[in-house]
C-alpha atoms as a PDB file:
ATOM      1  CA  UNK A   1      95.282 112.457  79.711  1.00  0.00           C
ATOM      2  CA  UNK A   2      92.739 114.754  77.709  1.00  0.00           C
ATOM      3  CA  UNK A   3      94.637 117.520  77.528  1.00  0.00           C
ATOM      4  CA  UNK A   4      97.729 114.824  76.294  1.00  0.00           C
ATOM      5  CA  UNK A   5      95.093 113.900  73.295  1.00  0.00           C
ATOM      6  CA  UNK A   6      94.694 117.561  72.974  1.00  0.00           C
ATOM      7  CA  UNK A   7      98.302 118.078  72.111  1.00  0.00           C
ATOM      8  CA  UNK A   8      98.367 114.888  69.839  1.00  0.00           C
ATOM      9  CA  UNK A   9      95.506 116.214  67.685  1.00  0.00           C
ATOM     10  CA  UNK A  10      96.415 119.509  66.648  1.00  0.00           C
ATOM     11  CA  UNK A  11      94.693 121.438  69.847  1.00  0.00           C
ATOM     12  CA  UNK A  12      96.128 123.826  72.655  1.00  0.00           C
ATOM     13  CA  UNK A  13      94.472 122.825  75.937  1.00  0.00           C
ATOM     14  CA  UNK A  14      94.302 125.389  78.603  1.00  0.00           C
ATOM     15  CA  UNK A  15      93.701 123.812  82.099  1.00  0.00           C
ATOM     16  CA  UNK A  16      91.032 125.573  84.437  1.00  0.00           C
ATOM     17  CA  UNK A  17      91.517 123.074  87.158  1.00  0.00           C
ATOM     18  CA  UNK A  18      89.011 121.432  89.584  1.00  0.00           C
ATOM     19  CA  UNK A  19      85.997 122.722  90.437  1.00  0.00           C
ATOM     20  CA  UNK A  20      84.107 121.897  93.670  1.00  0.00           C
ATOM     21  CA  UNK A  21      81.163 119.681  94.007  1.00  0.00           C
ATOM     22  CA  UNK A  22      78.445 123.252  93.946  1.00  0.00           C
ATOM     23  CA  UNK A  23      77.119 124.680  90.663  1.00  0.00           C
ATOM     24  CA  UNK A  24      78.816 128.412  91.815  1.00  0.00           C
ATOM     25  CA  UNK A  25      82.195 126.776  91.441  1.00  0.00           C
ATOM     26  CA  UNK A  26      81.490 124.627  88.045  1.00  0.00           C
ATOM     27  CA  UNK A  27      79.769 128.141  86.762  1.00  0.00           C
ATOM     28  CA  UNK A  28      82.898 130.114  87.394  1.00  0.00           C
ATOM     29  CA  UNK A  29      85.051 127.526  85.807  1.00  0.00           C
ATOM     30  CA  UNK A  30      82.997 127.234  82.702  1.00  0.00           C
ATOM     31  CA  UNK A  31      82.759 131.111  82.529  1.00  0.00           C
ATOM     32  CA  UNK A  32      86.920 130.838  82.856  1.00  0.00           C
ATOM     33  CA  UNK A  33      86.609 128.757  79.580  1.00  0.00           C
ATOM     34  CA  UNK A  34      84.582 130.817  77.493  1.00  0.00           C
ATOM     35  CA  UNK A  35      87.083 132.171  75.542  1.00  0.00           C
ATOM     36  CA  UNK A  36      87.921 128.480  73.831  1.00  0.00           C
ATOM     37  CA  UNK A  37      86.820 127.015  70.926  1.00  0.00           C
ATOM     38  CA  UNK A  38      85.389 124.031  73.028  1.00  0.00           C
ATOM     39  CA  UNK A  39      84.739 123.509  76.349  1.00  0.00           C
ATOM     40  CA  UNK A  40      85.577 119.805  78.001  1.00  0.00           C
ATOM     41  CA  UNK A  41      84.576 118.854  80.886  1.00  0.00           C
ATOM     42  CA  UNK A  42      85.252 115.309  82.970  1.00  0.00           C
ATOM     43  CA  UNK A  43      82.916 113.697  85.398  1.00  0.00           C
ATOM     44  CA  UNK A  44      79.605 115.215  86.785  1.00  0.00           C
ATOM     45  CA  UNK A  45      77.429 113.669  83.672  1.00  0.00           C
ATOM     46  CA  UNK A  46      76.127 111.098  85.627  1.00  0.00           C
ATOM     47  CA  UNK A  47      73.097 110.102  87.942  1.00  0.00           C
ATOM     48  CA  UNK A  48      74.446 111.130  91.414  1.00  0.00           C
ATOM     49  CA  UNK A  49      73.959 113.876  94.006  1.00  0.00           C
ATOM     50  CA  UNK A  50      76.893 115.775  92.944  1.00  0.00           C
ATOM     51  CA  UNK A  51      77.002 114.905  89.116  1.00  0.00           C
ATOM     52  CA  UNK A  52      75.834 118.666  88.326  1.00  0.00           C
ATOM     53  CA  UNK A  53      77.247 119.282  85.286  1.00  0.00           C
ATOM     54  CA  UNK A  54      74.259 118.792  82.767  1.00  0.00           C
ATOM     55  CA  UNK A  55      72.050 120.924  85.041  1.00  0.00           C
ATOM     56  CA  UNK A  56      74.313 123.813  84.861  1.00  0.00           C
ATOM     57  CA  UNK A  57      74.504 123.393  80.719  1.00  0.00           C
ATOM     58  CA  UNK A  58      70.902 123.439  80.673  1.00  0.00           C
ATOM     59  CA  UNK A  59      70.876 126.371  82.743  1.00  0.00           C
ATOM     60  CA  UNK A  60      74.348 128.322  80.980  1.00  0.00           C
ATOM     61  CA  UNK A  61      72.673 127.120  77.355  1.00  0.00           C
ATOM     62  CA  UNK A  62      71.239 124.146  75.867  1.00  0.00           C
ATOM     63  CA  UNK A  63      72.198 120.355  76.248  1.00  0.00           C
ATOM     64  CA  UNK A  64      71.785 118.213  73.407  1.00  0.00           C
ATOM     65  CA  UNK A  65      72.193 114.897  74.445  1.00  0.00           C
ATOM     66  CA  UNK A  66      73.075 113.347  77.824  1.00  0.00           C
ATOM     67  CA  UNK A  67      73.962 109.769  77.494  1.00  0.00           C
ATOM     68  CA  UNK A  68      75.064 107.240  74.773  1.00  0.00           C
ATOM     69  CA  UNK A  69      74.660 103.688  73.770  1.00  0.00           C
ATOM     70  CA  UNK A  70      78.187 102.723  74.886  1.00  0.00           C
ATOM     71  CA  UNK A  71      80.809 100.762  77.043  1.00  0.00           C
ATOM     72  CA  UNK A  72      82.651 102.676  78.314  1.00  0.00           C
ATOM     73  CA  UNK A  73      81.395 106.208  78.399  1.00  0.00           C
ATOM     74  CA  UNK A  74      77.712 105.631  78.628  1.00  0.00           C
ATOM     75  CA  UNK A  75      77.054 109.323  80.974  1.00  0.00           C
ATOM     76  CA  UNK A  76      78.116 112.033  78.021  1.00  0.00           C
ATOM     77  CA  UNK A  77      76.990 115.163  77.307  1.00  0.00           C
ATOM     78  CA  UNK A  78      77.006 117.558  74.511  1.00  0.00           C
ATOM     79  CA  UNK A  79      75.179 121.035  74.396  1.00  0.00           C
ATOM     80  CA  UNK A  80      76.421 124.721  74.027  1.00  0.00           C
ATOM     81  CA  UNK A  81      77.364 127.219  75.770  1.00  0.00           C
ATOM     82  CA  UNK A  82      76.256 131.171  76.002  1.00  0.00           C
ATOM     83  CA  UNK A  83      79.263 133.394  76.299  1.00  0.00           C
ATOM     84  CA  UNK A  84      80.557 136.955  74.465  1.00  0.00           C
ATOM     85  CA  UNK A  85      83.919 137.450  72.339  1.00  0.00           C
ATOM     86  CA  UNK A  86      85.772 140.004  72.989  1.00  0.00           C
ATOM     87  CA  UNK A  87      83.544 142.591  71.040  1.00  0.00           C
ATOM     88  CA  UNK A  88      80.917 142.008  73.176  1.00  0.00           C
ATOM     89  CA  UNK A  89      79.212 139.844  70.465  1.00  0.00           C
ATOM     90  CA  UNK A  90      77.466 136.626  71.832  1.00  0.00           C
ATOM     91  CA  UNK A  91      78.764 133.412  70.739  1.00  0.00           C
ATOM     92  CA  UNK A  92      78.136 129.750  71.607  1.00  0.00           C
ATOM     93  CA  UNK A  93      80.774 127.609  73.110  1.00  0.00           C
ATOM     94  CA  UNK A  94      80.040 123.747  71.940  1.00  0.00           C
ATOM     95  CA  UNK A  95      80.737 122.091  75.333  1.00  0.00           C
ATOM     96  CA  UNK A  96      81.446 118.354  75.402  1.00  0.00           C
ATOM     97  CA  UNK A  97      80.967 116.832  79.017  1.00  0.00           C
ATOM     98  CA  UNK A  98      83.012 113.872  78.988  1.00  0.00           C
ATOM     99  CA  UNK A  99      82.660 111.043  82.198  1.00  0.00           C
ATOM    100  CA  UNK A 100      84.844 110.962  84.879  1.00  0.00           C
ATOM    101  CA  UNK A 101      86.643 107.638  84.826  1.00  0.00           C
ATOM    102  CA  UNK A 102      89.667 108.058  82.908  1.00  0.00           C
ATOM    103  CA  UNK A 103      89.376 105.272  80.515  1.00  0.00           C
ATOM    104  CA  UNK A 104      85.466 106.195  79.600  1.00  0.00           C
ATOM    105  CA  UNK A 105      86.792 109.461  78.986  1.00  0.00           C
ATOM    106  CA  UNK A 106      89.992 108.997  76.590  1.00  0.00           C
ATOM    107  CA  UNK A 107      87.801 106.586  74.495  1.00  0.00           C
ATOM    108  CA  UNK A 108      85.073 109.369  74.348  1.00  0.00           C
ATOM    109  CA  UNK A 109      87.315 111.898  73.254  1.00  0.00           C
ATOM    110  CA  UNK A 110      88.619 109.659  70.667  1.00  0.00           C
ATOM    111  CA  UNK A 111      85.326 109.273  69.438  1.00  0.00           C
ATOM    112  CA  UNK A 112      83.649 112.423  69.952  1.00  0.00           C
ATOM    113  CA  UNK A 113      86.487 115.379  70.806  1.00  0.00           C
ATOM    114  CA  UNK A 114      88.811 114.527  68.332  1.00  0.00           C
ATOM    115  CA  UNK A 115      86.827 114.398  65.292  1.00  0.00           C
ATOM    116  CA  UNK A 116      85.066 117.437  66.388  1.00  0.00           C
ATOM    117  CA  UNK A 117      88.551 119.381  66.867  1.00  0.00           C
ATOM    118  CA  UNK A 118      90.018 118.045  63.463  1.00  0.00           C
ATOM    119  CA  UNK A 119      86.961 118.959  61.736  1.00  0.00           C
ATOM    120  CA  UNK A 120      86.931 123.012  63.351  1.00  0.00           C
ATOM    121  CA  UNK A 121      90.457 122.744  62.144  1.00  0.00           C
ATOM    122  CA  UNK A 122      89.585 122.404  58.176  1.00  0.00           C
ATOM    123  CA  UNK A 123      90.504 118.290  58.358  1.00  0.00           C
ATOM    124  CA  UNK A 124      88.723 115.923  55.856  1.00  0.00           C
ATOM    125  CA  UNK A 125      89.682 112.494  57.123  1.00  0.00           C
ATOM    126  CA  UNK A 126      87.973 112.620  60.900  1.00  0.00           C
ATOM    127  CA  UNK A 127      87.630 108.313  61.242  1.00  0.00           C
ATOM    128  CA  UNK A 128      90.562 106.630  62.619  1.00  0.00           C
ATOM    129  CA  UNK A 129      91.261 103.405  60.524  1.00  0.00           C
ATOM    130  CA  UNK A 130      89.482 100.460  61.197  1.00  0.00           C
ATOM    131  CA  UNK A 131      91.183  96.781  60.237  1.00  0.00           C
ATOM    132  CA  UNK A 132      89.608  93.660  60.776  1.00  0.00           C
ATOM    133  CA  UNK A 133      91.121  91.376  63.289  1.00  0.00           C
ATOM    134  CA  UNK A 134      91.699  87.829  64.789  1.00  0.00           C
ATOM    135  CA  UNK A 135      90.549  87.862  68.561  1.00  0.00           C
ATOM    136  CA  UNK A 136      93.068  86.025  70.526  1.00  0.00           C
ATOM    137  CA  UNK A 137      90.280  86.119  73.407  1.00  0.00           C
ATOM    138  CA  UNK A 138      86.693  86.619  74.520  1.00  0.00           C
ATOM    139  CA  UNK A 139      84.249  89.861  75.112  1.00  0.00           C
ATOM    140  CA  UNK A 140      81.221  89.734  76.783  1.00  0.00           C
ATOM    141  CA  UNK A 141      78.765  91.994  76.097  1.00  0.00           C
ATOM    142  CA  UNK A 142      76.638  92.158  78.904  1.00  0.00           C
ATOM    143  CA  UNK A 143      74.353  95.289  78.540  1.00  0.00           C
ATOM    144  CA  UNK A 144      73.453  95.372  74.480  1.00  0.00           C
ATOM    145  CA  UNK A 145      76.126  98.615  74.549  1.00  0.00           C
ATOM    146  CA  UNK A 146      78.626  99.354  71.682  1.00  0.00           C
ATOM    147  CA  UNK A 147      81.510  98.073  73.488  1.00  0.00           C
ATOM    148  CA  UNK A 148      85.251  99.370  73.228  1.00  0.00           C
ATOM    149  CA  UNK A 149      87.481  96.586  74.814  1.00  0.00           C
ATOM    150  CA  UNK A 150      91.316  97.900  74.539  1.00  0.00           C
ATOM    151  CA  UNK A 151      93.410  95.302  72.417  1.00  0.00           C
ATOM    152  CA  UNK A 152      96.891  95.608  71.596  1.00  0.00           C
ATOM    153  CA  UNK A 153      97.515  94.548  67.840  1.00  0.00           C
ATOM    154  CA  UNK A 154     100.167  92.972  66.156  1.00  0.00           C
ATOM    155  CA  UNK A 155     100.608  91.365  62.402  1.00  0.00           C
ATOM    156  CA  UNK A 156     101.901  88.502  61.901  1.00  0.00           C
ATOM    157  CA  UNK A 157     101.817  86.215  58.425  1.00  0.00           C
ATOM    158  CA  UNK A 158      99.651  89.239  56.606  1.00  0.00           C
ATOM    159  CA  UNK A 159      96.824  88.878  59.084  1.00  0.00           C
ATOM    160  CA  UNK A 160      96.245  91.288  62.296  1.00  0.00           C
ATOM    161  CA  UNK A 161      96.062  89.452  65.667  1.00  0.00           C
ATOM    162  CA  UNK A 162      94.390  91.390  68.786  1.00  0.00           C
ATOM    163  CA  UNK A 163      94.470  90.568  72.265  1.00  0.00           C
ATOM    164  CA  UNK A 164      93.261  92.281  75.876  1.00  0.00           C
ATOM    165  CA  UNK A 165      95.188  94.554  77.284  1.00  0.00           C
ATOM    166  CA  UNK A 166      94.408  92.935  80.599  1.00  0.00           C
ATOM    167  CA  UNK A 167      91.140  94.000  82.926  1.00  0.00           C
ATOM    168  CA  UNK A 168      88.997  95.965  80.884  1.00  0.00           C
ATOM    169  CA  UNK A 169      87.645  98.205  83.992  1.00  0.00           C
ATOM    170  CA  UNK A 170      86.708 101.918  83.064  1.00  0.00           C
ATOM    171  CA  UNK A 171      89.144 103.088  86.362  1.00  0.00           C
ATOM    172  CA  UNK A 172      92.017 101.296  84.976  1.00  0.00           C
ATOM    173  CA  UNK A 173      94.275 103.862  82.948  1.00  0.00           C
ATOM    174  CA  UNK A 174      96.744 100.708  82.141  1.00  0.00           C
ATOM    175  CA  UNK A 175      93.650  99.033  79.995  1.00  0.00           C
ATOM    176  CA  UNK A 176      94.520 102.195  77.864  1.00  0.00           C
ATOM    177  CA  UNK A 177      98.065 102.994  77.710  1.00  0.00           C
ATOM    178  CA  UNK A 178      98.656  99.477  76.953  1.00  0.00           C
ATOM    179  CA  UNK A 179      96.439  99.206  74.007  1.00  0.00           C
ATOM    180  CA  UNK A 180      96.901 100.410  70.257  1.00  0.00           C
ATOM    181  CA  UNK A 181      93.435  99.419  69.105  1.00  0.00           C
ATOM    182  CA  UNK A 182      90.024  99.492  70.417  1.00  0.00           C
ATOM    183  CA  UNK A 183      88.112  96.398  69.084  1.00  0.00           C
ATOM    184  CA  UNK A 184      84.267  97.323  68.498  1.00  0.00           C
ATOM    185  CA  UNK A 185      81.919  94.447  70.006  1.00  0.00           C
ATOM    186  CA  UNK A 186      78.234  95.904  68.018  1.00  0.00           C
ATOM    187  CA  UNK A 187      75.257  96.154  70.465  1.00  0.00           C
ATOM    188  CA  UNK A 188      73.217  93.545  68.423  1.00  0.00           C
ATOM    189  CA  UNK A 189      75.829  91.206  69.832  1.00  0.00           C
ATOM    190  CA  UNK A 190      76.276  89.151  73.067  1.00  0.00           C
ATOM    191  CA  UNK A 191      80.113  89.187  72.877  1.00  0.00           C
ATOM    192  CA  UNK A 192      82.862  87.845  70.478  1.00  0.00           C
ATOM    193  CA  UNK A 193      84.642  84.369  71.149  1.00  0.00           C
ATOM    194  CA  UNK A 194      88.816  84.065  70.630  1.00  0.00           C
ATOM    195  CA  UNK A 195      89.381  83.392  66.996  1.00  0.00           C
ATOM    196  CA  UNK A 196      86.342  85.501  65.918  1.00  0.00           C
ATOM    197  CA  UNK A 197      87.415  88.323  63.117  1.00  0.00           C
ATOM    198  CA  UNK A 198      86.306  91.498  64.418  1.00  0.00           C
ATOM    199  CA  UNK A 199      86.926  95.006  63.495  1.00  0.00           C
ATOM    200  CA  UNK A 200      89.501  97.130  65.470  1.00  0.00           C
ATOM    201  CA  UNK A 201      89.529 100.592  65.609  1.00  0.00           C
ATOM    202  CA  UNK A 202      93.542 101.977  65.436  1.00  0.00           C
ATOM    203  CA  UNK A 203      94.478 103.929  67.801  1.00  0.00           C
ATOM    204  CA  UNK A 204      98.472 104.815  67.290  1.00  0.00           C
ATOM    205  CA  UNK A 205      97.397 105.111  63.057  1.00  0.00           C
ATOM    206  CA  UNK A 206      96.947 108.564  61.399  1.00  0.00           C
ATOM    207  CA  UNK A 207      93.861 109.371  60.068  1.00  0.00           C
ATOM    208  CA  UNK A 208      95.565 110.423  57.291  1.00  0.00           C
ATOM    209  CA  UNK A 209      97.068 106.464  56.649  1.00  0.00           C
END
């Protein structure tokens, strides 16, 4: 799926594959990826045993931040990376560790990878549009996160309806390839109700619309 988005946005993604749950494997995969003008990583940015990645960023270069105010995709990490180009110069890799679950993971690359790769590629519009919305049902927010509830979005009469695209779990890929539109619930807010106007971030829309 993120190296999909990749394509979409302009990027070439070269796969390095899985690495094992021990910081000698993740190392050697990083070092594979050195050569790139970003490293992304999915999973290990957690709490756990084996969620190692933000120790070996720390240790490989510098993290800057480890988790964000968000649902889903609260366990990210940004930092750099040390590596060399090919004369031998050093050079810092921007690494973005993204979580593991694959719907916390598309939404933060939507939000973090892909204005990050439009910008390195000389792009001026980096926000996806955002139109504001009927709710055709309810979000809880729980936590006092930014939620990101997928919503597939239709107009009808001039005005833009939104609706769930069914369980809203972070392990449930359908959530996301059914949606268009991710509908922002704000942290300073409990949830919205069904017939609420909210704003929808578009997700099949060019930034350039």
């Amino acid at each position: 799926s993120v190296a999909a988005l990749i394509q979409r946005y302009g990027g070439i993604p070269k796969l390095l594959g899985i690495a094992l749950d021990s910081e000698d494997s993740l190392v050697a995969k990083i070092r594979q990826g050195l050569e790139a003008d970003m490293l992304i990583t999915t999973g290990g940015v957690s709490a756990g045993d084996y969620d190692i990645v933000k120790d070996v960023l720390a240790k490989e270069g510098e993290i800057v931040f480890g988790t964000v105010q968000m649902k889903p995709g609260k366990p990210l990490a940004f930092g750099r990376i040390k590596g060399a180009s090919k004369t031998g110069a050093t050079r810092y890799v921007p690494h973005l560790g993204l979580p593991g679950n694959p719907v916390s993971s598309m939404i933060t690359f939507e939000l973090f990878a892909r204005p990050s790769i439009l910008k390195m590629m000389g792009k001026k519009n980096l926000a996806k549009p955002v139109v504001d919305v009927v709710m055709e049902d309810s979000v809880v927010n729980t936590d006092r996160r930014r939620v990101f509830a997928r919503v597939a979005v239709e107009k009808r009469g001039g005005q833009y309806f939104a609706r769930l695209t069914g369980p809203q779990g972070s392990g449930i890929l359908t959530s996301m390839t059914l949606a268009n539109g991710l509908v922002i619930v704000p942290e300073n807010r409990v949830g919205v109700e069904a017939g609420d106007i909210v704003q929808v971030m578009m997700l099949d829309w060019s930034e350039e619309r």
